[in-house]
C-alpha atoms as a PDB file:
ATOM      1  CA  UNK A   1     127.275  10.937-181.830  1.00  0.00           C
ATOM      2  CA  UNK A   2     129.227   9.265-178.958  1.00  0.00           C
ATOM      3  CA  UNK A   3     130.919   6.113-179.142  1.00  0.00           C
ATOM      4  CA  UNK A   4     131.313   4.428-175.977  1.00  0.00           C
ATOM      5  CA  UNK A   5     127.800   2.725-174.219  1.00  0.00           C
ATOM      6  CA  UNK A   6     127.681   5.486-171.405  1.00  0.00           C
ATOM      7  CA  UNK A   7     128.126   8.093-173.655  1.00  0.00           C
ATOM      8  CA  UNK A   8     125.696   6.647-175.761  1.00  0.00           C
ATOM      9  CA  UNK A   9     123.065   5.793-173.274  1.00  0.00           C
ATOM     10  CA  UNK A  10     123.295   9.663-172.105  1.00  0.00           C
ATOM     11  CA  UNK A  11     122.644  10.533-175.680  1.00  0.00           C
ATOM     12  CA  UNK A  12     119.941   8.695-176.143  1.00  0.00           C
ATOM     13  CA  UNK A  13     117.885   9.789-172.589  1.00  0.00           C
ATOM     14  CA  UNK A  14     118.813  13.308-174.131  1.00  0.00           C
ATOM     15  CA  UNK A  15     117.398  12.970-176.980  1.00  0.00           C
ATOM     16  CA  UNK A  16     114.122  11.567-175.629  1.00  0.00           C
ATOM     17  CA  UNK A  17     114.000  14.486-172.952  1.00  0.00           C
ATOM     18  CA  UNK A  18     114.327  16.573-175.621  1.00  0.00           C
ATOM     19  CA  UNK A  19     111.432  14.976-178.148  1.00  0.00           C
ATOM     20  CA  UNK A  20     109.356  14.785-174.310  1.00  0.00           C
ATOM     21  CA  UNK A  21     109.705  18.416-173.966  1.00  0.00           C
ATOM     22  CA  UNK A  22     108.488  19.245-177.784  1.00  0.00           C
ATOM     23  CA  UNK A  23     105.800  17.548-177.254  1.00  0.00           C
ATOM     24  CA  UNK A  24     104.912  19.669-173.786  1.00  0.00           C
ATOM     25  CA  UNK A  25     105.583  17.031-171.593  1.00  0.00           C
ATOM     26  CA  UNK A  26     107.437  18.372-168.388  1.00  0.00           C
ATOM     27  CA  UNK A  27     110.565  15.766-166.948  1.00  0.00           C
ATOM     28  CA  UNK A  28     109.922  15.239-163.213  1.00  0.00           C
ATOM     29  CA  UNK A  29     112.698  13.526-163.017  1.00  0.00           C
ATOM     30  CA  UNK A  30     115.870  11.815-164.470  1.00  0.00           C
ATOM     31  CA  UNK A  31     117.625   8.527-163.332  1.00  0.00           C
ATOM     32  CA  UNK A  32     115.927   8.567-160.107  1.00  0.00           C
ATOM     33  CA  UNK A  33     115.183   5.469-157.832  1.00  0.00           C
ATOM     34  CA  UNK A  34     111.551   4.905-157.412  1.00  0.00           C
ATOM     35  CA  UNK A  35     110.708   1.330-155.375  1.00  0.00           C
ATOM     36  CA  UNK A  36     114.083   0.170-155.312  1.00  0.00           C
ATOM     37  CA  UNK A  37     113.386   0.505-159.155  1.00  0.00           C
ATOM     38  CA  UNK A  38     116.137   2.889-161.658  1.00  0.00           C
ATOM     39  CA  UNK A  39     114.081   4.738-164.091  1.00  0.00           C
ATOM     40  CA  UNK A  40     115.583   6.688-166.418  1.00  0.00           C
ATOM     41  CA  UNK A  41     112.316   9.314-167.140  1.00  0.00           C
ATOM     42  CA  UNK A  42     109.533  10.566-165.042  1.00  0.00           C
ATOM     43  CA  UNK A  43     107.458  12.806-167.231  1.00  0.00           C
ATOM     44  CA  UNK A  44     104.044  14.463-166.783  1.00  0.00           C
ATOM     45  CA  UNK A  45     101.613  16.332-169.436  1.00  0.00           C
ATOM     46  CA  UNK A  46      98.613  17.124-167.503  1.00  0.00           C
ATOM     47  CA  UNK A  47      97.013  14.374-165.646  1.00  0.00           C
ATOM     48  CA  UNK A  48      98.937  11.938-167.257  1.00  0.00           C
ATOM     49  CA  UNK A  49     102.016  10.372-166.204  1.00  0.00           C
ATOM     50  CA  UNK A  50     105.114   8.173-168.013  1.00  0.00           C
ATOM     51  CA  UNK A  51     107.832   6.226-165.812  1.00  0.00           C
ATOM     52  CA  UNK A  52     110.367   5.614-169.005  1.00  0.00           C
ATOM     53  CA  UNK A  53     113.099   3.215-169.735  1.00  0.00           C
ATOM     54  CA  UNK A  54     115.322   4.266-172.650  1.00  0.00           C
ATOM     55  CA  UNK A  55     117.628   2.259-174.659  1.00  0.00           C
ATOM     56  CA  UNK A  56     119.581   2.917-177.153  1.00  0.00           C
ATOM     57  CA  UNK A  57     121.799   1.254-180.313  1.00  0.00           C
ATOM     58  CA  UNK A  58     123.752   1.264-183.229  1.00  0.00           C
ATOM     59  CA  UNK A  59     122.515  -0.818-186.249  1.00  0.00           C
ATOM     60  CA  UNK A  60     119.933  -3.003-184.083  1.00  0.00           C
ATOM     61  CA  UNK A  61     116.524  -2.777-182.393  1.00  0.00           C
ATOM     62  CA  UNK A  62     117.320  -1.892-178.927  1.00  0.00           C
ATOM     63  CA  UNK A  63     113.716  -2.883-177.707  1.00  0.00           C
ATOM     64  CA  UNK A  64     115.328  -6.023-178.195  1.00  0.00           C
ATOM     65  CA  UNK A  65     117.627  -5.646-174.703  1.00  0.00           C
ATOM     66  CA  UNK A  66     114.237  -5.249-172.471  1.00  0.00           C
ATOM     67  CA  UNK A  67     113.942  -8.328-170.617  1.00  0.00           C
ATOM     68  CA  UNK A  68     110.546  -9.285-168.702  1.00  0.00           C
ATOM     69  CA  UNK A  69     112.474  -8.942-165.561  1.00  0.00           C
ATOM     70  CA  UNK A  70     113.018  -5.204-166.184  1.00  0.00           C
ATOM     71  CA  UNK A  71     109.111  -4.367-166.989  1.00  0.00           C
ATOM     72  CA  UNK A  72     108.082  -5.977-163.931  1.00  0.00           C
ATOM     73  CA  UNK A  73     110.469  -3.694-162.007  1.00  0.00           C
ATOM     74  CA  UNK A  74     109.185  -0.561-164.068  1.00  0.00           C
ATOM     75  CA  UNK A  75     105.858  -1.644-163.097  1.00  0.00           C
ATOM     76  CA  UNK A  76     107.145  -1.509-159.550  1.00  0.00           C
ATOM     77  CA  UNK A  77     108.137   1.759-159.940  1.00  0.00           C
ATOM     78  CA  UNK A  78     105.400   2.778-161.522  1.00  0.00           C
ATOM     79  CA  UNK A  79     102.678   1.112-159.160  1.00  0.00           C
ATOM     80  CA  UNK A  80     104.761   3.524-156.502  1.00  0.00           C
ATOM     81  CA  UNK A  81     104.121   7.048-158.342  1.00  0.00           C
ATOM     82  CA  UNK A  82     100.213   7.091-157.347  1.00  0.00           C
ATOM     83  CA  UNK A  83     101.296   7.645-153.460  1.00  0.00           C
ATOM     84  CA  UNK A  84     104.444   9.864-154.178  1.00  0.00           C
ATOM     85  CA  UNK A  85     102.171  12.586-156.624  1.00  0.00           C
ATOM     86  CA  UNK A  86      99.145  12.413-155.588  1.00  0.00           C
ATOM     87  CA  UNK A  87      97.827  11.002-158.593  1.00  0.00           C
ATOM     88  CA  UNK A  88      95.161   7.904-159.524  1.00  0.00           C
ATOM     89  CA  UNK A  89      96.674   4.720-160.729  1.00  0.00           C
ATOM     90  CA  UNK A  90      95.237   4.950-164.287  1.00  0.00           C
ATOM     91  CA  UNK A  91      97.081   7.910-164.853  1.00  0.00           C
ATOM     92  CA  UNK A  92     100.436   6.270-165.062  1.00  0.00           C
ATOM     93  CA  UNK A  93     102.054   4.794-167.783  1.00  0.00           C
ATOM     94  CA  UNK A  94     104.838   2.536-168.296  1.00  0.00           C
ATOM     95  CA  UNK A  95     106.715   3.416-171.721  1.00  0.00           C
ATOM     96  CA  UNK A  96     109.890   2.025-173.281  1.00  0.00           C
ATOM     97  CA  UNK A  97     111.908   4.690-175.325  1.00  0.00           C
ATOM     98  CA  UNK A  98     113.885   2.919-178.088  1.00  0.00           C
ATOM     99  CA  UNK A  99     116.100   5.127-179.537  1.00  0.00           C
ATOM    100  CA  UNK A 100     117.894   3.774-182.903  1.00  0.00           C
ATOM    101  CA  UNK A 101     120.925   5.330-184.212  1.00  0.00           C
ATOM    102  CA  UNK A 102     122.519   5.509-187.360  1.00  0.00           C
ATOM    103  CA  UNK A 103     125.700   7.100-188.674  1.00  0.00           C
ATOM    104  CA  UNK A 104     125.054  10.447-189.425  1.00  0.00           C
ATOM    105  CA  UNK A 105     121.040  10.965-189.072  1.00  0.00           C
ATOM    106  CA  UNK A 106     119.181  11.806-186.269  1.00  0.00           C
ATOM    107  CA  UNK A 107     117.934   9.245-183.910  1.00  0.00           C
ATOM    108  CA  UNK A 108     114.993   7.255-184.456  1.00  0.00           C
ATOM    109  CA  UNK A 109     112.476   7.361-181.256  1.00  0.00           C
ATOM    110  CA  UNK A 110     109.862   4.883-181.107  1.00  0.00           C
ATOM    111  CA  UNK A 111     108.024   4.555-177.720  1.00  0.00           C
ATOM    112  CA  UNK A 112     106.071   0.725-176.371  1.00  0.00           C
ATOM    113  CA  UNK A 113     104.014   0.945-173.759  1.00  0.00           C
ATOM    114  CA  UNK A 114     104.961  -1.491-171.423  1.00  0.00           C
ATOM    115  CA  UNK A 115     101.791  -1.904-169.085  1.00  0.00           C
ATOM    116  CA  UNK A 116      99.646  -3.946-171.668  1.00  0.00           C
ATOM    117  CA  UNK A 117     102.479  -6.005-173.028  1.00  0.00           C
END
């Protein structure tokens, strides 16, 4: 488990591609810019779509660090995917992927959706 908030940030999207992909969703795209927007996870399973912020801690709720500022932008990005794949509005999600980590376990993964909050 890495150390340093970088390292651990990349660990974290990892391990949320990687629970994304068990669960037969395919990754569009990674750390892409979308609206003027960052998001960390474009994923598709069908018809269905997910722009995803992840964060990710040791020993503290890292939902906690999402700040209104930063769903509004994600809902930016998100409004934006309809156009660029050709898909309807209500197909698109906007999830937060809070990934908690504790010494020698496997990360805990619990996704909020962000549209209805």
């Amino acid at each position: 488990m890495p150390s340093a908030r970088g390292q651990l940030g990349a660990w974290g999207e990892a391990a949320v591609v990687a629970d994304l992909e068990r669960r037969r969703f395919r990754i569009v795209a990674r750390n892409q810019r979308i609206a003027g927007v960052e998001v960390d996870i474009v994923a598709r399973k069908g018809r269905n779509w997910l722009v995803m912020e992840v964060k990710t801690a040791h020993g503290w709720r890292p939902e906690d660090s999402l700040f209104p500022k930063q769903i509004k932008r994600l809902r930016r990005a998100a409004a934006a995917i309809p156009a660029a794949f050709h898909c309807s509005p209500r197909q698109v999600g906007v999830v937060l992927a809070a990934v908690s980590v504790a010494e020698g376990s496997c990360p805990a993964i619990r996704f909020f959706d962000l549209l209805n909050r």
